[in-house]
C-alpha atoms as a PDB file:
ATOM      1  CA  UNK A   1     104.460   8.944  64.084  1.00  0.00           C
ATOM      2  CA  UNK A   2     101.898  10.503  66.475  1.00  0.00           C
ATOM      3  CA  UNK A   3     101.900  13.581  67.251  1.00  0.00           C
ATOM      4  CA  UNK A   4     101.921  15.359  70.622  1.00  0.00           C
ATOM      5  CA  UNK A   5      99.968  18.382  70.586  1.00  0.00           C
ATOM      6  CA  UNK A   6     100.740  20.969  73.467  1.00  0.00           C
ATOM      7  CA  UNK A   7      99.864  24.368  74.813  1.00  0.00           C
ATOM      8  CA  UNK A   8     102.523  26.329  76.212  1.00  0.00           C
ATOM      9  CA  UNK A   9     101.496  28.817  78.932  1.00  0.00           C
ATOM     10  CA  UNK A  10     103.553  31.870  80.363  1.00  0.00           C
ATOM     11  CA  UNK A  11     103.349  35.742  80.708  1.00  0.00           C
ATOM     12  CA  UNK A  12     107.231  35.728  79.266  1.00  0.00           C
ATOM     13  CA  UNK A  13     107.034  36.340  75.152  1.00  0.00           C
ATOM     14  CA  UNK A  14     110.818  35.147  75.438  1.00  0.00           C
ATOM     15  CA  UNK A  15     109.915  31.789  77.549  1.00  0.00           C
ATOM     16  CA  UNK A  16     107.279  30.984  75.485  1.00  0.00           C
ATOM     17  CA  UNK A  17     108.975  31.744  72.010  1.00  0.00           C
ATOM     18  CA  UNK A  18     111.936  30.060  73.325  1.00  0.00           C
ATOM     19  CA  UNK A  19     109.850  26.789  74.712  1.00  0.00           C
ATOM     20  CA  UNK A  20     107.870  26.664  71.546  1.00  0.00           C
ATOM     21  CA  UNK A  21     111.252  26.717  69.523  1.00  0.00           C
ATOM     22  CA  UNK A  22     112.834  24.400  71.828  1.00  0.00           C
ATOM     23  CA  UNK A  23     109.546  21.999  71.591  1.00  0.00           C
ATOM     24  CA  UNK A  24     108.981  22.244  67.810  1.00  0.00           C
ATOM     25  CA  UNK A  25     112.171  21.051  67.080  1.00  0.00           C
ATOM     26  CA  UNK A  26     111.259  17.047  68.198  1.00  0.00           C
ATOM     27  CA  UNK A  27     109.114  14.917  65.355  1.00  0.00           C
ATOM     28  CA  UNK A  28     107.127  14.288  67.588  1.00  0.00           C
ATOM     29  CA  UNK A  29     105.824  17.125  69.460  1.00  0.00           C
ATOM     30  CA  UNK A  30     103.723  19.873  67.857  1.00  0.00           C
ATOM     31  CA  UNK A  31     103.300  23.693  70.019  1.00  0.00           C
ATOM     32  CA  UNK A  32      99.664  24.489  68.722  1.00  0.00           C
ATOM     33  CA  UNK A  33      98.837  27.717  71.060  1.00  0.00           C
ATOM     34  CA  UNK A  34     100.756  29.688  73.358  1.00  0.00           C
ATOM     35  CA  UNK A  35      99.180  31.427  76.427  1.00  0.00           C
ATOM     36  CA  UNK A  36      99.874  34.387  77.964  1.00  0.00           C
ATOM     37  CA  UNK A  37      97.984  33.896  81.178  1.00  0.00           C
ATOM     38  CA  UNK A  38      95.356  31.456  82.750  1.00  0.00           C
ATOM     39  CA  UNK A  39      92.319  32.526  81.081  1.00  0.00           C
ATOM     40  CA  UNK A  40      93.882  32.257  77.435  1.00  0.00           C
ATOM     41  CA  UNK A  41      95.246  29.194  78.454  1.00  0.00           C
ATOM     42  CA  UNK A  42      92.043  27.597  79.109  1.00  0.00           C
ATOM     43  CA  UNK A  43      90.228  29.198  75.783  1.00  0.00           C
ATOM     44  CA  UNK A  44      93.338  27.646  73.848  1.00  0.00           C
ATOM     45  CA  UNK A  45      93.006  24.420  75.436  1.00  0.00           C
ATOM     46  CA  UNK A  46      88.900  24.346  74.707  1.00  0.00           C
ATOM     47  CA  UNK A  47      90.238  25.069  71.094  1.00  0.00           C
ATOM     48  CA  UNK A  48      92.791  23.020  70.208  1.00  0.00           C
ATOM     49  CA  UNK A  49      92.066  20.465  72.639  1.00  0.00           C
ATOM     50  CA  UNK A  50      95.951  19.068  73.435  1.00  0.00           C
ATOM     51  CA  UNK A  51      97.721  16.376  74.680  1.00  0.00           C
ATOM     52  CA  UNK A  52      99.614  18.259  76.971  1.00  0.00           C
ATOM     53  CA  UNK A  53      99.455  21.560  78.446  1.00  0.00           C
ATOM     54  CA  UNK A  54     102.541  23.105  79.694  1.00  0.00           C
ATOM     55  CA  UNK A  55     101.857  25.885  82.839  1.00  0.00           C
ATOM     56  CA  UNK A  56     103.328  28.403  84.724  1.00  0.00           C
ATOM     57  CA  UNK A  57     102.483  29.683  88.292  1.00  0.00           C
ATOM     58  CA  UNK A  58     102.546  33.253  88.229  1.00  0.00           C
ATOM     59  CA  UNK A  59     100.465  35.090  85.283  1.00  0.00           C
ATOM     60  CA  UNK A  60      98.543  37.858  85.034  1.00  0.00           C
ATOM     61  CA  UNK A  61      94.684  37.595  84.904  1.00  0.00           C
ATOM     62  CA  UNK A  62      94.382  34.146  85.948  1.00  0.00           C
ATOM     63  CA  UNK A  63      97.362  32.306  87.653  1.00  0.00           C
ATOM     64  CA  UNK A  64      98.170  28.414  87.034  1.00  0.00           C
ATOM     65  CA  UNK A  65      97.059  27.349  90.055  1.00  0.00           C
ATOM     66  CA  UNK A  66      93.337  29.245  89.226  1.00  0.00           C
ATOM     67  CA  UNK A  67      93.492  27.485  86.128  1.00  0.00           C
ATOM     68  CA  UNK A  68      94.334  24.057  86.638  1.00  0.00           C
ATOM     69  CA  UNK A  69      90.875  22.356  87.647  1.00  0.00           C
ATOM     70  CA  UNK A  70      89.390  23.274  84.255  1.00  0.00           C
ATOM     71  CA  UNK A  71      93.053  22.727  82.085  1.00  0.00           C
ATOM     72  CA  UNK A  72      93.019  18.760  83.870  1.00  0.00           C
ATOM     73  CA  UNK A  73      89.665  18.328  82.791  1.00  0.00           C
ATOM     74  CA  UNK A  74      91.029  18.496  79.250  1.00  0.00           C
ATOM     75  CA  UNK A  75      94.420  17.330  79.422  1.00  0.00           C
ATOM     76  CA  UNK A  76      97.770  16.405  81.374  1.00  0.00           C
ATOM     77  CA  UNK A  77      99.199  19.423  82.804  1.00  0.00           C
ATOM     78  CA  UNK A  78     102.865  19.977  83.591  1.00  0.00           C
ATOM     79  CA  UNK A  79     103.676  22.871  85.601  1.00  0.00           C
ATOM     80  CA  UNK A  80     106.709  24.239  84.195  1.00  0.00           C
ATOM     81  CA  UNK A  81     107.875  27.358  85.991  1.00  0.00           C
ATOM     82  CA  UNK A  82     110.381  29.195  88.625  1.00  0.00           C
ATOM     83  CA  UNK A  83     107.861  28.977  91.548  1.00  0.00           C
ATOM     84  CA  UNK A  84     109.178  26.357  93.806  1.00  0.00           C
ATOM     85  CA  UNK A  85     107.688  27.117  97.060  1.00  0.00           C
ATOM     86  CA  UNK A  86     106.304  24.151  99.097  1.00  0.00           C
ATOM     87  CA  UNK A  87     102.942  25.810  99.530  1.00  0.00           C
ATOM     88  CA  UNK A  88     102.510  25.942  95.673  1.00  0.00           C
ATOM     89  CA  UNK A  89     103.912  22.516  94.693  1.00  0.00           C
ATOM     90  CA  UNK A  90     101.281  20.834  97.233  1.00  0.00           C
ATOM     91  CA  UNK A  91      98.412  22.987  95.812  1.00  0.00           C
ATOM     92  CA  UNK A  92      99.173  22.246  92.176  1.00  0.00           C
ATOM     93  CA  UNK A  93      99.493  18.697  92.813  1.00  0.00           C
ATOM     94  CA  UNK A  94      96.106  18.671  94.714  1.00  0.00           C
ATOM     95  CA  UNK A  95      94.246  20.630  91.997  1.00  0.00           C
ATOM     96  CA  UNK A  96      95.711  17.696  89.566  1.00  0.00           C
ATOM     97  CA  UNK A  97      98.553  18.826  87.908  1.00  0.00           C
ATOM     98  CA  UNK A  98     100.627  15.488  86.656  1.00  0.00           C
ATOM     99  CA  UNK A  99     103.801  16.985  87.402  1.00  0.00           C
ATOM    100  CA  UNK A 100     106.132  19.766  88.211  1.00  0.00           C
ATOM    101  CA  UNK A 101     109.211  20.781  86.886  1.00  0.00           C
ATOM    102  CA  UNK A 102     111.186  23.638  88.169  1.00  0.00           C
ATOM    103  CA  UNK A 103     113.480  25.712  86.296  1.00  0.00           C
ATOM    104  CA  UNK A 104     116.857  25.522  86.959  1.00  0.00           C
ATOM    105  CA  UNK A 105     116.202  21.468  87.663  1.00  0.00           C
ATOM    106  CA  UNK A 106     116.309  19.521  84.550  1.00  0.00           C
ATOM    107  CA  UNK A 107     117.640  19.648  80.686  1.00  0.00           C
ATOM    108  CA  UNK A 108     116.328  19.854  77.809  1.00  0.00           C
ATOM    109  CA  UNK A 109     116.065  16.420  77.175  1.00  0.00           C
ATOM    110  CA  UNK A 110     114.892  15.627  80.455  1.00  0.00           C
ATOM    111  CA  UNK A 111     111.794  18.314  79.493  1.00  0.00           C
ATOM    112  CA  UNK A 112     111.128  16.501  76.478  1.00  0.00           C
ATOM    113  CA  UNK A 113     110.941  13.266  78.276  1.00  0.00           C
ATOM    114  CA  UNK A 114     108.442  14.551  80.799  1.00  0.00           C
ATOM    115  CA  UNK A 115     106.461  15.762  78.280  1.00  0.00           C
ATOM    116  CA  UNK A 116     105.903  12.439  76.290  1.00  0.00           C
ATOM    117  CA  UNK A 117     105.688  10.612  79.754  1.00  0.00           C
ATOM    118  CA  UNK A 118     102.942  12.803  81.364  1.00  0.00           C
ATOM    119  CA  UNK A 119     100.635  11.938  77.951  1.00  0.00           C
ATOM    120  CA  UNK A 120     100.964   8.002  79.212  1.00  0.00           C
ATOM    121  CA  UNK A 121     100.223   8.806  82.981  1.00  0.00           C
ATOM    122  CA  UNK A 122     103.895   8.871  84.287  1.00  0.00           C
ATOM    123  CA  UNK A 123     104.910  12.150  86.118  1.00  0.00           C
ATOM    124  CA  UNK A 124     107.869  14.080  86.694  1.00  0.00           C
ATOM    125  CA  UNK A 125     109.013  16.210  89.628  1.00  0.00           C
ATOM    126  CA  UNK A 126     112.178  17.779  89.744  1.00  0.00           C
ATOM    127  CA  UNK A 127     114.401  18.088  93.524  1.00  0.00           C
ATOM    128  CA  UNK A 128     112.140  20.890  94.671  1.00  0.00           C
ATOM    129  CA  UNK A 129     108.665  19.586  93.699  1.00  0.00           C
ATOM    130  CA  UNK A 130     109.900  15.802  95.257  1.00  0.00           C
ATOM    131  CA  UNK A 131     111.180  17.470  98.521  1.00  0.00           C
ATOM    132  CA  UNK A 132     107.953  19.720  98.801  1.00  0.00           C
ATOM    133  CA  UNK A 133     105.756  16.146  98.427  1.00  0.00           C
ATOM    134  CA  UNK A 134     108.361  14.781 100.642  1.00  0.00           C
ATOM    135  CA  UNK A 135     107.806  17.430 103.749  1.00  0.00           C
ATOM    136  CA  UNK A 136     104.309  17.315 103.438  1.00  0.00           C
ATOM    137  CA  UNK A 137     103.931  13.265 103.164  1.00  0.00           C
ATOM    138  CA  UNK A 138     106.454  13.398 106.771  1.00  0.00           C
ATOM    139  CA  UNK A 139     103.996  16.385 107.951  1.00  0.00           C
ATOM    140  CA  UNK A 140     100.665  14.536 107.314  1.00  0.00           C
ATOM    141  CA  UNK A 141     102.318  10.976 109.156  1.00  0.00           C
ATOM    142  CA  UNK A 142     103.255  12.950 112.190  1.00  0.00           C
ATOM    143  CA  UNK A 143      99.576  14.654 112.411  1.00  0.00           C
ATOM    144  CA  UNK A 144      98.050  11.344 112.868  1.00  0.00           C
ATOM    145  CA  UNK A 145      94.194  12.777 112.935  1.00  0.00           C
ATOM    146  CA  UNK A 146      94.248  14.557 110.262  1.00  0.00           C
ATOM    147  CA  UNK A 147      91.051  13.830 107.505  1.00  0.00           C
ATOM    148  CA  UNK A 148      92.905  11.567 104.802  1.00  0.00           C
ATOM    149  CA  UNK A 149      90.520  12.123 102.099  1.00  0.00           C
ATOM    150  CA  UNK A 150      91.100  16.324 102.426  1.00  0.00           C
ATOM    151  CA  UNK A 151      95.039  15.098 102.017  1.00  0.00           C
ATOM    152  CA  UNK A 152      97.066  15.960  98.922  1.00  0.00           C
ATOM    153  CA  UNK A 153      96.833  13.392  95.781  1.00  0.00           C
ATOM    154  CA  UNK A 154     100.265  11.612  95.558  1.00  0.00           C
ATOM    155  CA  UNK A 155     100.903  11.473  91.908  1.00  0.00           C
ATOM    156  CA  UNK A 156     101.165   7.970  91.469  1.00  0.00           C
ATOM    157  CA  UNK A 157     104.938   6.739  90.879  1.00  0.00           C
ATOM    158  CA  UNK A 158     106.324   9.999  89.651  1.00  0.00           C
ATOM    159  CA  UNK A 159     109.719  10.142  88.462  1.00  0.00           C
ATOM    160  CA  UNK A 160     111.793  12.826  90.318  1.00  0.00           C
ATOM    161  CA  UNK A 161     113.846  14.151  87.832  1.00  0.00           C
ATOM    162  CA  UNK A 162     117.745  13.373  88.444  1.00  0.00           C
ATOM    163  CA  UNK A 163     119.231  17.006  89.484  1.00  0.00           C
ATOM    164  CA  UNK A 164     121.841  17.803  86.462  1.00  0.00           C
ATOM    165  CA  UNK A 165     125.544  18.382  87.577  1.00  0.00           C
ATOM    166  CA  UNK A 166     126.470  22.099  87.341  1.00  0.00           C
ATOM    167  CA  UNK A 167     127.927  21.352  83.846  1.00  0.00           C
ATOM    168  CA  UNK A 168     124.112  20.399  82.594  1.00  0.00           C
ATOM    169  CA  UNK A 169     122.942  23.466  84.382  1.00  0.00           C
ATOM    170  CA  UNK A 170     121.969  27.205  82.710  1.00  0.00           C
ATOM    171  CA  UNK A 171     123.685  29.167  83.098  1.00  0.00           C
ATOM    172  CA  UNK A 172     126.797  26.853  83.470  1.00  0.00           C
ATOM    173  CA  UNK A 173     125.762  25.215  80.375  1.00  0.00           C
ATOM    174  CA  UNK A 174     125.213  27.746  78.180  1.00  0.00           C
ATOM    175  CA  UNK A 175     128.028  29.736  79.247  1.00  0.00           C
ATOM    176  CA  UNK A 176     130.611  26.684  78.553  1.00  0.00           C
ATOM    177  CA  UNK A 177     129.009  25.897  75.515  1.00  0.00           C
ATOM    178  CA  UNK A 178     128.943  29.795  73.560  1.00  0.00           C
ATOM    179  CA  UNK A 179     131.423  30.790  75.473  1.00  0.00           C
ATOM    180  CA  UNK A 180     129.976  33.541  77.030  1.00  0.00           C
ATOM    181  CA  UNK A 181     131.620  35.850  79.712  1.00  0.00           C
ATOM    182  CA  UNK A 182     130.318  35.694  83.092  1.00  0.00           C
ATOM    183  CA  UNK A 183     128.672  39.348  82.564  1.00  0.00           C
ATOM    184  CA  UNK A 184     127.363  37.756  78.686  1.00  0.00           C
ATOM    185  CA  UNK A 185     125.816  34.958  80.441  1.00  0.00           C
ATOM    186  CA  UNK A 186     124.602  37.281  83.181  1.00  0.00           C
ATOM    187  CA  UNK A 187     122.976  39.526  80.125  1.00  0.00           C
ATOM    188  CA  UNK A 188     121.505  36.660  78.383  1.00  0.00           C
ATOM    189  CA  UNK A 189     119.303  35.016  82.116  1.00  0.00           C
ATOM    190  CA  UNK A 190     118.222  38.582  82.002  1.00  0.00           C
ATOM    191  CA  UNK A 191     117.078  38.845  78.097  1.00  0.00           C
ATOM    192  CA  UNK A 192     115.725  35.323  78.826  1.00  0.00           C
ATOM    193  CA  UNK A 193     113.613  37.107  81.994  1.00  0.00           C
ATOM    194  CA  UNK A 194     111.661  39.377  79.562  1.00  0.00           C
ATOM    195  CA  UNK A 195     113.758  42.371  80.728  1.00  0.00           C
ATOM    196  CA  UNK A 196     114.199  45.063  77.852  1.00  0.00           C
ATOM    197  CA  UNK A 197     117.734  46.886  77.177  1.00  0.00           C
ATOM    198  CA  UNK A 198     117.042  49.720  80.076  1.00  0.00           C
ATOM    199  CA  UNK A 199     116.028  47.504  82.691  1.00  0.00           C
ATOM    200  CA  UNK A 200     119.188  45.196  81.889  1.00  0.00           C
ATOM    201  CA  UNK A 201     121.423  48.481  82.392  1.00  0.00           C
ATOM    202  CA  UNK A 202     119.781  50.110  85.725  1.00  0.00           C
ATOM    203  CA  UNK A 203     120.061  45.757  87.026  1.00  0.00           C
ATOM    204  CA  UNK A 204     123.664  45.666  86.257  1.00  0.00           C
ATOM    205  CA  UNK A 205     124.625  49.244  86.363  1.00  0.00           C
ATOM    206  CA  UNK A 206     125.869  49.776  82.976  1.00  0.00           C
ATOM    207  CA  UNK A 207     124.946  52.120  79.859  1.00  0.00           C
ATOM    208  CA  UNK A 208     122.557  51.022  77.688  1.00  0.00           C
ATOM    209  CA  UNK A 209     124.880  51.277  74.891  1.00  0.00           C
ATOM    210  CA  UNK A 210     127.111  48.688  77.244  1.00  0.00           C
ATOM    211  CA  UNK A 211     123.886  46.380  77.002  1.00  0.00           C
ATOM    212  CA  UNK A 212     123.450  46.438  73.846  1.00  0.00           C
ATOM    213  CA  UNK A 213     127.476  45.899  72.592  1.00  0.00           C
ATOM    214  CA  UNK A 214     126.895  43.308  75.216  1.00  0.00           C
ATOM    215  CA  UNK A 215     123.957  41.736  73.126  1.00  0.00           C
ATOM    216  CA  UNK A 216     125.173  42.120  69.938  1.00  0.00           C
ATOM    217  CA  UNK A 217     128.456  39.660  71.229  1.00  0.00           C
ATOM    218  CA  UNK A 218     126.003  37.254  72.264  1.00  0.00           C
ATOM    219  CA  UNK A 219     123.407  37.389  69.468  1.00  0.00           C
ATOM    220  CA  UNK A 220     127.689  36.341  67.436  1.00  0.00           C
ATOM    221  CA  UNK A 221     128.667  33.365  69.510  1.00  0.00           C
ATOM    222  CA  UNK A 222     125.151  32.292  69.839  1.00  0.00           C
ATOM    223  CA  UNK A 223     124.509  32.964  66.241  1.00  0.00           C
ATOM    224  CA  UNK A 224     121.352  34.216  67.016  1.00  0.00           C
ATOM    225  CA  UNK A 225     119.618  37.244  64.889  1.00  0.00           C
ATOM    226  CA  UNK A 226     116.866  38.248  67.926  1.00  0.00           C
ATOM    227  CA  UNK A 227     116.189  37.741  71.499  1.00  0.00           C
ATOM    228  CA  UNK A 228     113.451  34.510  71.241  1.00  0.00           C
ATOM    229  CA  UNK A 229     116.256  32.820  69.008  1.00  0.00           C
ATOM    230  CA  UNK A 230     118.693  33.103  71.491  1.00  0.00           C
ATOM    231  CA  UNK A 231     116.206  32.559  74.863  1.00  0.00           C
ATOM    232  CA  UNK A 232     115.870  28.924  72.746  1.00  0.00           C
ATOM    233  CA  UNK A 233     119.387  28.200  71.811  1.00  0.00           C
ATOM    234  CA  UNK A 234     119.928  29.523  75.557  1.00  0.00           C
ATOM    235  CA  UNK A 235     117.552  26.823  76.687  1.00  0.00           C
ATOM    236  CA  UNK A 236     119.000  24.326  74.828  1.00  0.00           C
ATOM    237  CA  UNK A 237     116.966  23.715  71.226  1.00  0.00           C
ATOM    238  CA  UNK A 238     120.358  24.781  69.215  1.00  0.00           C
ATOM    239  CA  UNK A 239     122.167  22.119  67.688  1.00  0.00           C
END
Protein backbone atom coordinates (compact mmCIF):
# COMPACT_ATOMS: atom_id res chain seq x y z
CA UNK A 1 0.00 0.00 0.00
CA UNK A 2 1.44 3.47 -0.75
CA UNK A 3 1.91 5.68 1.49
CA UNK A 4 0.78 9.31 1.76
CA UNK A 5 3.26 11.39 3.34
CA UNK A 6 1.95 14.82 4.79
CA UNK A 7 2.97 17.91 6.68
CA UNK A 8 0.61 19.27 9.01
CA UNK A 9 0.86 23.05 9.61
CA UNK A 10 -0.71 25.17 12.54
CA UNK A 11 0.34 27.49 15.48
CA UNK A 12 -2.24 25.20 17.77
CA UNK A 13 0.04 22.24 19.62
CA UNK A 14 -3.60 20.77 20.29
CA UNK A 15 -4.75 21.01 16.40
CA UNK A 16 -1.78 19.70 15.25
CA UNK A 17 -1.35 16.78 17.88
CA UNK A 18 -4.91 16.13 17.41
CA UNK A 19 -4.71 16.18 13.29
CA UNK A 20 -1.58 14.13 13.39
CA UNK A 21 -3.45 11.54 15.70
CA UNK A 22 -6.49 11.76 13.73
CA UNK A 23 -4.27 11.29 10.34
CA UNK A 24 -1.95 8.52 11.61
CA UNK A 25 -4.60 6.39 12.37
CA UNK A 26 -5.45 5.51 8.29
CA UNK A 27 -2.89 2.74 6.57
CA UNK A 28 -2.44 4.80 4.35
CA UNK A 29 -1.47 8.14 5.41
CA UNK A 30 1.80 8.86 7.24
CA UNK A 31 2.17 12.69 9.40
CA UNK A 32 6.04 13.10 8.83
CA UNK A 33 6.51 16.89 10.25
CA UNK A 34 4.35 19.20 11.94
CA UNK A 35 4.69 23.03 11.55
CA UNK A 36 4.19 25.59 13.74
CA UNK A 37 4.12 28.48 11.34
CA UNK A 38 4.92 29.26 7.59
CA UNK A 39 8.55 29.34 7.65
CA UNK A 40 8.89 25.80 9.43
CA UNK A 41 6.43 24.66 7.20
CA UNK A 42 8.38 25.30 4.20
CA UNK A 43 11.90 23.96 5.83
CA UNK A 44 9.79 20.70 6.68
CA UNK A 45 8.44 20.42 3.34
CA UNK A 46 12.21 20.99 1.65
CA UNK A 47 12.99 18.05 4.12
CA UNK A 48 10.71 15.54 3.94
CA UNK A 49 9.48 16.41 0.67
CA UNK A 50 5.47 15.21 1.04
CA UNK A 51 2.66 14.33 -0.77
CA UNK A 52 0.50 16.59 0.83
CA UNK A 53 0.84 19.52 2.93
CA UNK A 54 -1.92 20.43 5.17
CA UNK A 55 -2.08 24.60 6.01
CA UNK A 56 -3.52 26.99 8.08
CA UNK A 57 -4.15 30.77 7.48
CA UNK A 58 -3.21 32.53 10.44
CA UNK A 59 0.43 31.69 12.01
CA UNK A 60 2.91 33.47 13.47
CA UNK A 61 6.13 34.34 11.52
CA UNK A 62 4.96 33.51 8.21
CA UNK A 63 1.16 33.08 7.48
CA UNK A 64 -0.28 30.35 4.90
CA UNK A 65 -1.07 32.57 2.46
CA UNK A 66 2.96 33.95 2.58
CA UNK A 67 3.82 30.50 2.31
CA UNK A 68 1.94 28.91 -0.28
CA UNK A 69 3.90 29.86 -3.61
CA UNK A 70 7.00 28.01 -2.36
CA UNK A 71 4.80 24.92 -0.35
CA UNK A 72 2.92 24.34 -4.23
CA UNK A 73 6.12 24.22 -5.75
CA UNK A 74 6.69 21.04 -3.74
CA UNK A 75 3.45 19.60 -3.18
CA UNK A 76 -0.53 19.74 -3.08
CA UNK A 77 -1.59 22.03 -0.46
CA UNK A 78 -4.88 21.89 1.40
CA UNK A 79 -5.73 24.76 3.43
CA UNK A 80 -7.24 23.45 6.43
CA UNK A 81 -8.22 26.16 8.88
CA UNK A 82 -11.07 28.50 10.61
CA UNK A 83 -10.39 31.48 8.24
CA UNK A 84 -13.27 31.59 5.92
CA UNK A 85 -13.35 35.04 4.71
CA UNK A 86 -13.96 35.57 0.94
CA UNK A 87 -10.89 37.74 0.59
CA UNK A 88 -8.67 34.81 1.85
CA UNK A 89 -10.31 31.86 0.05
CA UNK A 90 -9.76 33.81 -3.43
CA UNK A 91 -6.10 34.60 -2.49
CA UNK A 92 -5.22 31.06 -1.47
CA UNK A 93 -6.75 29.66 -4.44
CA UNK A 94 -4.82 32.17 -6.69
CA UNK A 95 -1.44 31.51 -4.99
CA UNK A 96 -2.32 27.62 -5.86
CA UNK A 97 -3.62 26.04 -3.04
CA UNK A 98 -5.67 22.71 -4.37
CA UNK A 99 -8.28 23.16 -1.95
CA UNK A 100 -9.86 24.57 1.11
CA UNK A 101 -11.54 23.13 3.82
CA UNK A 102 -13.03 25.05 6.61
CA UNK A 103 -13.51 23.94 10.02
CA UNK A 104 -16.71 23.40 11.18
CA UNK A 105 -17.59 22.08 7.33
CA UNK A 106 -16.74 18.54 6.89
CA UNK A 107 -16.00 15.09 8.96
CA UNK A 108 -13.48 13.25 9.54
CA UNK A 109 -13.89 11.05 6.84
CA UNK A 110 -14.67 13.64 4.50
CA UNK A 111 -10.89 15.14 5.60
CA UNK A 112 -9.40 11.96 4.88
CA UNK A 113 -10.97 11.81 1.52
CA UNK A 114 -9.71 15.23 0.53
CA UNK A 115 -6.53 14.39 1.49
CA UNK A 116 -6.03 11.24 -0.78
CA UNK A 117 -7.98 13.17 -3.58
CA UNK A 118 -5.84 16.39 -3.63
CA UNK A 119 -2.53 13.85 -4.20
CA UNK A 120 -4.46 12.76 -7.70
CA UNK A 121 -5.40 16.43 -8.71
CA UNK A 122 -9.08 16.46 -7.42
CA UNK A 123 -9.91 19.33 -4.92
CA UNK A 124 -12.14 19.92 -2.19
CA UNK A 125 -13.91 23.06 -0.96
CA UNK A 126 -16.20 23.04 1.74
CA UNK A 127 -19.76 25.61 1.69
CA UNK A 128 -17.65 28.63 2.53
CA UNK A 129 -14.63 28.18 0.20
CA UNK A 130 -17.42 27.14 -2.86
CA UNK A 131 -19.59 30.26 -2.06
CA UNK A 132 -16.40 32.58 -1.81
CA UNK A 133 -15.35 31.08 -5.60
CA UNK A 134 -18.95 31.42 -6.29
CA UNK A 135 -19.23 35.45 -5.48
CA UNK A 136 -16.19 36.15 -7.08
CA UNK A 137 -16.84 33.96 -10.46
CA UNK A 138 -20.62 36.22 -10.45
CA UNK A 139 -18.31 39.41 -9.57
CA UNK A 140 -15.71 38.91 -12.39
CA UNK A 141 -18.93 38.10 -15.17
CA UNK A 142 -20.62 41.29 -14.20
CA UNK A 143 -17.17 43.41 -14.58
CA UNK A 144 -17.00 42.53 -18.14
CA UNK A 145 -13.41 44.43 -18.78
CA UNK A 146 -11.71 43.17 -16.36
CA UNK A 147 -7.93 41.49 -17.46
CA UNK A 148 -8.82 37.61 -17.50
CA UNK A 149 -5.39 36.40 -17.19
CA UNK A 150 -4.89 38.65 -13.62
CA UNK A 151 -8.34 36.55 -12.66
CA UNK A 152 -8.34 33.90 -9.93
CA UNK A 153 -7.36 30.11 -11.03
CA UNK A 154 -10.62 28.03 -10.82
CA UNK A 155 -9.47 24.82 -9.36
CA UNK A 156 -10.43 22.60 -11.94
CA UNK A 157 -13.65 20.39 -10.99
CA UNK A 158 -13.35 20.67 -7.27
CA UNK A 159 -15.60 18.80 -5.17
CA UNK A 160 -17.49 21.08 -2.68
CA UNK A 161 -17.68 19.15 0.22
CA UNK A 162 -21.45 18.12 1.17
CA UNK A 163 -22.20 20.39 4.45
CA UNK A 164 -22.75 17.60 7.37
CA UNK A 165 -26.22 17.73 9.15
CA UNK A 166 -25.88 19.17 12.69
CA UNK A 167 -25.66 15.54 13.98
CA UNK A 168 -22.12 15.15 11.89
CA UNK A 169 -21.15 18.50 13.22
CA UNK A 170 -18.54 19.35 16.41
CA UNK A 171 -19.63 20.17 18.66
CA UNK A 172 -23.04 18.38 18.08
CA UNK A 173 -21.15 15.34 17.35
CA UNK A 174 -18.97 15.02 19.93
CA UNK A 175 -21.30 16.09 22.48
CA UNK A 176 -23.96 13.22 21.42
CA UNK A 177 -21.40 10.82 21.11
CA UNK A 178 -19.36 11.26 24.95
CA UNK A 179 -22.08 12.60 26.23
CA UNK A 180 -20.85 15.68 27.26
CA UNK A 181 -22.87 18.56 28.95
CA UNK A 182 -23.42 21.59 27.04
CA UNK A 183 -20.80 23.51 29.44
CA UNK A 184 -18.30 19.94 28.90
CA UNK A 185 -18.59 20.37 25.29
CA UNK A 186 -18.24 24.13 25.66
CA UNK A 187 -14.82 23.28 27.82
CA UNK A 188 -13.54 20.83 25.42
CA UNK A 189 -13.90 23.64 21.75
CA UNK A 190 -11.98 25.69 24.20
CA UNK A 191 -9.10 23.00 25.26
CA UNK A 192 -9.26 22.18 21.51
CA UNK A 193 -8.51 26.26 20.87
CA UNK A 194 -5.10 26.02 22.68
CA UNK A 195 -6.60 27.89 25.68
CA UNK A 196 -4.89 26.82 29.08
CA UNK A 197 -7.04 26.19 32.44
CA UNK A 198 -7.06 30.18 33.41
CA UNK A 199 -8.04 31.45 30.21
CA UNK A 200 -10.94 28.71 30.07
CA UNK A 201 -12.16 30.15 33.60
CA UNK A 202 -11.92 34.16 33.00
CA UNK A 203 -13.95 32.90 29.13
CA UNK A 204 -16.63 31.18 30.98
CA UNK A 205 -16.52 32.82 34.31
CA UNK A 206 -15.82 30.00 36.50
CA UNK A 207 -12.94 28.95 39.08
CA UNK A 208 -10.21 27.32 37.85
CA UNK A 209 -10.76 24.52 40.11
CA UNK A 210 -14.45 24.45 38.20
CA UNK A 211 -12.25 24.00 34.92
CA UNK A 212 -10.38 21.61 35.88
CA UNK A 213 -13.31 19.15 37.73
CA UNK A 214 -14.77 20.11 34.43
CA UNK A 215 -11.74 18.47 32.53
CA UNK A 216 -11.15 15.74 34.52
CA UNK A 217 -15.18 14.57 33.58
CA UNK A 218 -14.27 14.88 30.12
CA UNK A 219 -10.73 13.44 30.02
CA UNK A 220 -13.65 10.02 31.85
CA UNK A 221 -16.25 9.89 29.15
CA UNK A 222 -13.75 10.63 26.54
CA UNK A 223 -11.33 8.25 28.06
CA UNK A 224 -8.71 10.43 27.35
CA UNK A 225 -5.43 10.76 29.76
CA UNK A 226 -4.28 14.53 28.25
CA UNK A 227 -5.54 17.36 26.27
CA UNK A 228 -4.00 16.28 22.46
CA UNK A 229 -5.75 12.80 23.16
CA UNK A 230 -8.89 14.25 23.64
CA UNK A 231 -8.55 17.42 20.87
CA UNK A 232 -8.25 13.94 18.50
CA UNK A 233 -10.95 11.79 19.86
CA UNK A 234 -12.82 15.34 19.87
CA UNK A 235 -12.09 15.56 16.17
CA UNK A 236 -13.10 12.36 15.46
CA UNK A 237 -9.86 9.72 15.29
CA UNK A 238 -11.47 7.66 18.43
CA UNK A 239 -12.99 4.54 17.63
Amino acid sequence: MTQLRVVVADDNPVVRAGLTALLSGRDDITVVAEAANGHEACEAADRHRPDVVLLDVRMPVMDGIAALPHLVGIAPVMMLTYSGESETVQEALRRGAGGYLVHGEFTVEQLVAAVRDIVAGRPHLTPTAAGALVAHLRETAVNTNANAHDDLEVPLNPRVVTPPRPSQLQPNMGQSRFQLSGREAEIMDLIASGMNNQQIAATCFISEKTVKNHINRIFAKLHSTNRAEAAAKWLGAAG
